[in-house]
Protein backbone atom coordinates (compact mmCIF):
# COMPACT_ATOMS: atom_id res chain seq x y z
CA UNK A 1 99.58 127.24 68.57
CA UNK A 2 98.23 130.37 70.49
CA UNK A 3 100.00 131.48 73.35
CA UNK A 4 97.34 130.46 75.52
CA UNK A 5 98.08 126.58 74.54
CA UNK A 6 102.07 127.26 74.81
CA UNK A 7 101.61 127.99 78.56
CA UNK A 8 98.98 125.04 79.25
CA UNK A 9 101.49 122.77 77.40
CA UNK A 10 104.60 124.13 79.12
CA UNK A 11 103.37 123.80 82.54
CA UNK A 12 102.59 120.12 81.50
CA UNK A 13 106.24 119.91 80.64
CA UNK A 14 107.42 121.37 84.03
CA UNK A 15 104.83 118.92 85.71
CA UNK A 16 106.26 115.86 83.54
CA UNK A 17 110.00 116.90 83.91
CA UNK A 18 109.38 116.25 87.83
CA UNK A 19 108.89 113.03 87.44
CA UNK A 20 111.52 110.21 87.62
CA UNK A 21 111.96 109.63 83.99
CA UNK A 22 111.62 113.56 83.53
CA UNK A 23 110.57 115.15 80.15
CA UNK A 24 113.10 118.09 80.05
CA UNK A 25 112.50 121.27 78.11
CA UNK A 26 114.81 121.74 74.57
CA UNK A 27 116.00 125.19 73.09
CA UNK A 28 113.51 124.07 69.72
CA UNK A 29 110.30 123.21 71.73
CA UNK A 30 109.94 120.31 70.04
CA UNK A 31 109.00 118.30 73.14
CA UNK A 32 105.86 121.19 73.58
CA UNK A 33 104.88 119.64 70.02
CA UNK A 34 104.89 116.39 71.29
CA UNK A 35 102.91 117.25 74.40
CA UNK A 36 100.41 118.67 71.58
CA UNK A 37 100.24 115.59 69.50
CA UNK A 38 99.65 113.53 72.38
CA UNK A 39 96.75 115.26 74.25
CA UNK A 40 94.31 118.70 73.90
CA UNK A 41 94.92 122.18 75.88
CA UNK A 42 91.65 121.61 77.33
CA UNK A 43 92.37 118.15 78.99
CA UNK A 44 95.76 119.32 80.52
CA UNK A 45 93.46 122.30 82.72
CA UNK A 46 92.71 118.98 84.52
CA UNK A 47 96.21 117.97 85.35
């Protein structure tokens, strides 16, 4: 994952983790590989 896609997936994180249920970050990342599994870099510009 370029560094590029880390920050586009790690603002969608921040967004997420403000919501009630919250999607907190982890010391691993793993929940940035999640994000990635789930959706593309480009579609999260549009968040």
């Amino acid at each position: 994952m370029s560094e590029k896609d880390l920050e586009i997936y790690r603002e969608l994180q921040k967004h997420l983790d403000g919501m009630p249920v919250g999607f907190p970050a982890t010391e691993s990342g793993v929940e940035l590989k999640v994000l990635k599994h789930l959706s593309l870099p480009k579609r999260q510009k549009l968040l």
